[in-house]
N, C-alpha and C. Protein backbone atom coordinates (compact mmCIF):
# COMPACT_ATOMS: atom_id res chain seq x y z
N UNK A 1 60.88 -26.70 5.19
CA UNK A 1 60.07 -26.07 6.23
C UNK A 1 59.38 -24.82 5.70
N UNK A 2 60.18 -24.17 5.26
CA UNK A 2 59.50 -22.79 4.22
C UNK A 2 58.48 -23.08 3.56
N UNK A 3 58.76 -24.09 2.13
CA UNK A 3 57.51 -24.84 2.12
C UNK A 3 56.59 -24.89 2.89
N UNK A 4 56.43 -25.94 4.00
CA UNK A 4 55.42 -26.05 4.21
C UNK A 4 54.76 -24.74 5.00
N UNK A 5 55.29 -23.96 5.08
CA UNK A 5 54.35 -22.78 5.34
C UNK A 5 54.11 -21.96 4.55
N UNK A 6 54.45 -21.88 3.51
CA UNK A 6 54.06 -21.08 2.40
C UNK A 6 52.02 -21.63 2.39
N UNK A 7 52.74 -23.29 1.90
CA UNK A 7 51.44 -24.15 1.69
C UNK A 7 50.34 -24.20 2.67
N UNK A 8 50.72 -23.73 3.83
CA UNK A 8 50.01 -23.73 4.59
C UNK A 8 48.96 -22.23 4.80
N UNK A 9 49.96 -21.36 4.41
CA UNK A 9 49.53 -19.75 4.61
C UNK A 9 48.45 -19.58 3.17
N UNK A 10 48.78 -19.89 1.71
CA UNK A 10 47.78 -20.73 0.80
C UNK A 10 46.78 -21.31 1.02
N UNK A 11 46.70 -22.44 1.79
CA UNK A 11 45.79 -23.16 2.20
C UNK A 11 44.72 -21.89 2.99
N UNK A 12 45.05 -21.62 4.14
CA UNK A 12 44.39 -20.95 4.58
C UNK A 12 43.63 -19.55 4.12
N UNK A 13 44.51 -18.93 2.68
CA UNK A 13 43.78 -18.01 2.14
C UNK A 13 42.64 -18.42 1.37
N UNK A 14 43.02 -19.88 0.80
CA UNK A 14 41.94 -20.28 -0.12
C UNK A 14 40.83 -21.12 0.97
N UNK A 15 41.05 -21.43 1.91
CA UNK A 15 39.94 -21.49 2.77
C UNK A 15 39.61 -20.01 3.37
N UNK A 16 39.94 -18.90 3.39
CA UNK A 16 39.13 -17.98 3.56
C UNK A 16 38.14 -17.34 2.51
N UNK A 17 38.90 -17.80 1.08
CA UNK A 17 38.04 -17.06 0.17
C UNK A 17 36.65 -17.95 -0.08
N UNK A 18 36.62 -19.40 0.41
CA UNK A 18 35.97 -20.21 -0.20
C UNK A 18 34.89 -20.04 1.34
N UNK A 19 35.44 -19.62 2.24
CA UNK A 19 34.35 -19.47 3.52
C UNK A 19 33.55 -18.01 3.15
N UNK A 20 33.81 -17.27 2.30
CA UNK A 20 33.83 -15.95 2.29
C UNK A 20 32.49 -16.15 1.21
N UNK A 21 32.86 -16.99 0.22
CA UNK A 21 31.74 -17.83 -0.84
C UNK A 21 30.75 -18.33 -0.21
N UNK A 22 30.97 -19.16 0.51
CA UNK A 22 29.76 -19.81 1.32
C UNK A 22 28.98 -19.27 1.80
N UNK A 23 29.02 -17.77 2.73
CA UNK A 23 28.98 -17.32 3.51
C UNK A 23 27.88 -16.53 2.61
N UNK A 24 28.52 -16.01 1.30
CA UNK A 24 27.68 -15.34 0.59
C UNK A 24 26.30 -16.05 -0.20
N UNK A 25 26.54 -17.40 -0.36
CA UNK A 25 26.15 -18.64 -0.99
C UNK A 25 24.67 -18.92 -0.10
N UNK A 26 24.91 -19.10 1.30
CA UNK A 26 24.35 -18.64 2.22
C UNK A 26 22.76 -18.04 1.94
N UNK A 27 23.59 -16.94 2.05
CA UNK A 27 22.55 -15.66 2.16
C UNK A 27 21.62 -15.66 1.08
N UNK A 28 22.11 -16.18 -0.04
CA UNK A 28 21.40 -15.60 -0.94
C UNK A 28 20.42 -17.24 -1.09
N UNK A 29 21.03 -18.30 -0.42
CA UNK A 29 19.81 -19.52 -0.22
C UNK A 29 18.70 -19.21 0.98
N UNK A 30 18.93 -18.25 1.66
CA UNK A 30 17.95 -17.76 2.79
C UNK A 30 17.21 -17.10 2.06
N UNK A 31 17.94 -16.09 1.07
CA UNK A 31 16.69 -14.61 0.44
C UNK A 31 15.82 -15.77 -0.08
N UNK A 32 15.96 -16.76 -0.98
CA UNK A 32 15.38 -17.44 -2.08
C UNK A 32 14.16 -18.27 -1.02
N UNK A 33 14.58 -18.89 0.08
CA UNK A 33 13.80 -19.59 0.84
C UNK A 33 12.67 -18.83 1.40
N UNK A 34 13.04 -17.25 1.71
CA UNK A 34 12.18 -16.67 2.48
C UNK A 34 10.75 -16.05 1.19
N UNK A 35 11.58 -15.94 0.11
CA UNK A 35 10.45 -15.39 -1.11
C UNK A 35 9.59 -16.36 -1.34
N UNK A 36 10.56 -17.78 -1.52
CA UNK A 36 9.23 -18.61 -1.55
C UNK A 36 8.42 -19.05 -0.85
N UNK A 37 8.42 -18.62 0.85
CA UNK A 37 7.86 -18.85 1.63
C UNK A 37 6.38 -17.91 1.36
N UNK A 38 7.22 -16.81 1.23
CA UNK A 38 5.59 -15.66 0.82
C UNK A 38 5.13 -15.73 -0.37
N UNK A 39 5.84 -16.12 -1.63
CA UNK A 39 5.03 -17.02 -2.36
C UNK A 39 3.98 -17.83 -2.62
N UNK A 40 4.39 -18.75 -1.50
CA UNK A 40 3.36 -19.97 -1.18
C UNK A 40 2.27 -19.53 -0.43
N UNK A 41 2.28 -18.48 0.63
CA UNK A 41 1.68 -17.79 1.70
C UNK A 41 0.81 -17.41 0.46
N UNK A 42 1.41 -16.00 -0.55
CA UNK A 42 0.50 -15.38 -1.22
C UNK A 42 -0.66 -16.76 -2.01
N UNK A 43 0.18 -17.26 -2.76
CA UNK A 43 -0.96 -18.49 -3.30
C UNK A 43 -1.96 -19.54 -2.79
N UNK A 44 -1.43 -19.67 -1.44
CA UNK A 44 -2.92 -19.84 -0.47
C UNK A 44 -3.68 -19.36 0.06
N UNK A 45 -3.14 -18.39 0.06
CA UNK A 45 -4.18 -17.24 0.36
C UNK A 45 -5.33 -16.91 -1.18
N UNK A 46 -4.38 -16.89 -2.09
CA UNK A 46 -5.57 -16.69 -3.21
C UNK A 46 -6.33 -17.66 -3.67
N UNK A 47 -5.45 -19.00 -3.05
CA UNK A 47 -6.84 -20.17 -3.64
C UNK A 47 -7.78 -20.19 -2.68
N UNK A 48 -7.42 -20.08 -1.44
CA UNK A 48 -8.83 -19.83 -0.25
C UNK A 48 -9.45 -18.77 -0.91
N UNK A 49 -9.57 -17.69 -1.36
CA UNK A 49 -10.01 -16.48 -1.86
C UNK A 49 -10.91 -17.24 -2.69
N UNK A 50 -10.16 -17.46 -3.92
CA UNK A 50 -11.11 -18.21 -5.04
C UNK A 50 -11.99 -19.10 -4.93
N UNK A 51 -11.99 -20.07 -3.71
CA UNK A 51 -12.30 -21.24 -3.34
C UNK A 51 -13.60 -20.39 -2.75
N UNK A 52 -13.85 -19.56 -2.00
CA UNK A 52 -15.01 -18.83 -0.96
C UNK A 52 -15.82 -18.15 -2.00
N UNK A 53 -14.85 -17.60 -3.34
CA UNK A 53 -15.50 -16.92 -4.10
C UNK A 53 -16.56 -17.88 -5.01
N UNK A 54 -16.44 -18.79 -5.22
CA UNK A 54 -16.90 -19.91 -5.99
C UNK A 54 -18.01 -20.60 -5.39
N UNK A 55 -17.85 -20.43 -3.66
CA UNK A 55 -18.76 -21.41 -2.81
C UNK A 55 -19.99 -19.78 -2.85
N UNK A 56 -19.81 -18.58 -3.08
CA UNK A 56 -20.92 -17.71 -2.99
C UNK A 56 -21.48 -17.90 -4.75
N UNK A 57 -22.35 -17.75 -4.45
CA UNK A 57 -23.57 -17.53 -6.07
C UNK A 57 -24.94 -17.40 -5.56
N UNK A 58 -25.08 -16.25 -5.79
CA UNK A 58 -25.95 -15.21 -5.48
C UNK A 58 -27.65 -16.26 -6.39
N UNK A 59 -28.48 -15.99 -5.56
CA UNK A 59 -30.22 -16.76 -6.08
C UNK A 59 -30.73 -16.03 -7.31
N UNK A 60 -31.68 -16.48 -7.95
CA UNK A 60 -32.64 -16.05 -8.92
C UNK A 60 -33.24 -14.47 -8.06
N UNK A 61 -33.63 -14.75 -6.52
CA UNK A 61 -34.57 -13.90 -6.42
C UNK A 61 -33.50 -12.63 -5.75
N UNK A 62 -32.30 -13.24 -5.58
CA UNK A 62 -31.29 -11.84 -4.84
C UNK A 62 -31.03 -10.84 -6.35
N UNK A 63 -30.98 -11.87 -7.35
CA UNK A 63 -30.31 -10.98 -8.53
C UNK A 63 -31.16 -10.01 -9.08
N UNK A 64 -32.60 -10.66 -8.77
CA UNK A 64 -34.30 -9.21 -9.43
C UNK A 64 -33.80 -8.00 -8.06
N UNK A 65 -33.64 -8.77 -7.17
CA UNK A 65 -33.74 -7.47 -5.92
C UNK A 65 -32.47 -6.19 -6.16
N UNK A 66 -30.90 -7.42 -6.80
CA UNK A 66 -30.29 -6.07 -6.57
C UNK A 66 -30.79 -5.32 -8.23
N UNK A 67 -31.46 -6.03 -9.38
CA UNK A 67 -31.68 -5.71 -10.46
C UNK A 67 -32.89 -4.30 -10.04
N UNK A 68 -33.62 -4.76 -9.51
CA UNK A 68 -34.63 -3.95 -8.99
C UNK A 68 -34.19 -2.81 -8.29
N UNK A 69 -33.23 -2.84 -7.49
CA UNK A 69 -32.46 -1.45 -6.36
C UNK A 69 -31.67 -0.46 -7.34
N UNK A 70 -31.33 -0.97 -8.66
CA UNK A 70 -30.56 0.06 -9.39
C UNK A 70 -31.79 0.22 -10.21
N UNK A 71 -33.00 -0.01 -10.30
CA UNK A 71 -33.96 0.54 -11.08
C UNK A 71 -34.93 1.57 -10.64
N UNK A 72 -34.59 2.73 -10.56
CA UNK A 72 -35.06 4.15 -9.84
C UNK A 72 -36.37 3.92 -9.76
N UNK A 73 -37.23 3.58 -10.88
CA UNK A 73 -39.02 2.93 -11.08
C UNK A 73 -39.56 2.17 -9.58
N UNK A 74 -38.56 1.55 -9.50
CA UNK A 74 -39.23 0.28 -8.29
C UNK A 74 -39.38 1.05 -6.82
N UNK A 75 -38.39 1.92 -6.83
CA UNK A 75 -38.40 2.88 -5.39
C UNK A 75 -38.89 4.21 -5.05
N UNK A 76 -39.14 4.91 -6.80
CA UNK A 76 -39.64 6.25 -6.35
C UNK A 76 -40.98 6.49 -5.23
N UNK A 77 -41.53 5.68 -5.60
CA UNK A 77 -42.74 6.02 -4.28
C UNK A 77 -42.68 5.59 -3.15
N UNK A 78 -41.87 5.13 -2.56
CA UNK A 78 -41.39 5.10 -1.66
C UNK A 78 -40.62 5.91 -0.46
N UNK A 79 -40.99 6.79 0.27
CA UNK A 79 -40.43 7.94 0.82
C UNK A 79 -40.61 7.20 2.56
N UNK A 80 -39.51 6.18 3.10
CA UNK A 80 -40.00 5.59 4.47
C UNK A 80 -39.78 6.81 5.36
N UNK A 81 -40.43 6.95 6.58
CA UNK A 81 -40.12 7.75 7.83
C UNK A 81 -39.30 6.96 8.93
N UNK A 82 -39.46 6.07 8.72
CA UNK A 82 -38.56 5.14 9.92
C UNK A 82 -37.94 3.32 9.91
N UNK A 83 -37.78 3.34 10.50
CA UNK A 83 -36.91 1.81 10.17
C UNK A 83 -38.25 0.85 10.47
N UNK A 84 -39.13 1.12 10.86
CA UNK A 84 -40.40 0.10 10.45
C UNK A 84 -41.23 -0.07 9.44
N UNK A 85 -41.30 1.05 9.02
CA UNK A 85 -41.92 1.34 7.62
C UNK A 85 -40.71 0.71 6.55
N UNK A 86 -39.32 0.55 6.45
CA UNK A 86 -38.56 -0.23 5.96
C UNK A 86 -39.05 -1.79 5.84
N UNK A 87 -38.78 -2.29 7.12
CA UNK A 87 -39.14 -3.55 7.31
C UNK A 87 -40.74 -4.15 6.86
N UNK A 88 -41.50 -2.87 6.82
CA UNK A 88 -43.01 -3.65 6.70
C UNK A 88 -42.70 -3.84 4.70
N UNK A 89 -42.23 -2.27 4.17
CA UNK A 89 -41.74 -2.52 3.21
C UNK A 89 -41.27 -3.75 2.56
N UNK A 90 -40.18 -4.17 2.81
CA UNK A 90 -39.55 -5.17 2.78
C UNK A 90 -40.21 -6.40 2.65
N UNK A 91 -41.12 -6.44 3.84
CA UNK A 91 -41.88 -8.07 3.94
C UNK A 91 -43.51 -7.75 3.44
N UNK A 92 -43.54 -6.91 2.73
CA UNK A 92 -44.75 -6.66 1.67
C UNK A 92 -43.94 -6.97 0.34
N UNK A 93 -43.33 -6.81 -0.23
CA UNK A 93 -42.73 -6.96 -1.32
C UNK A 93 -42.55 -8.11 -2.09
């Protein structure tokens, strides 16, 4: 009878240490699940990124204009007074 409670009081420590494992076993399969969740988050997010970046490519005639806006020559005489004189600008050009 002693026996079997020894074996039994055993039993039950080594099922506490092994619940105590799990428990920890656990946790650390949640941390791993949740990183790769934002993982995956971050990397679709950057192939949509790349993917939008790829679908823009700028024209022959956008690239003279912004080539032209960093060229001080093309704008010095230009002094507009108002946002129409912009626009007539603009669609004279």
């Amino acid at each position: 009878m002693l026996k079997n409670v020894e074996m039994g009081a055993n039993f039950y420590r080594e099922l506490g240490k092994l619940e105590k494992q799990l428990a920890k076993y656990q946790s650390k399969v949640l941390e791993i699940k949740t990183q790769m969740k934002e993982i995956k988050k971050r990397y679709s997010q950057a192939k949509k990124d790349e993917n939008l970046a790829s679908k823009y490519i700028p024209n022959d005639e956008l690239k003279k204009d912004l080539l032209d806006i960093d060229n001080p020559n093309t704008t010095e005489n230009f002094k507009p007074k108002n946002a129409s004189e912009i626009w007539q600008f603009a669609l004279n050009s």
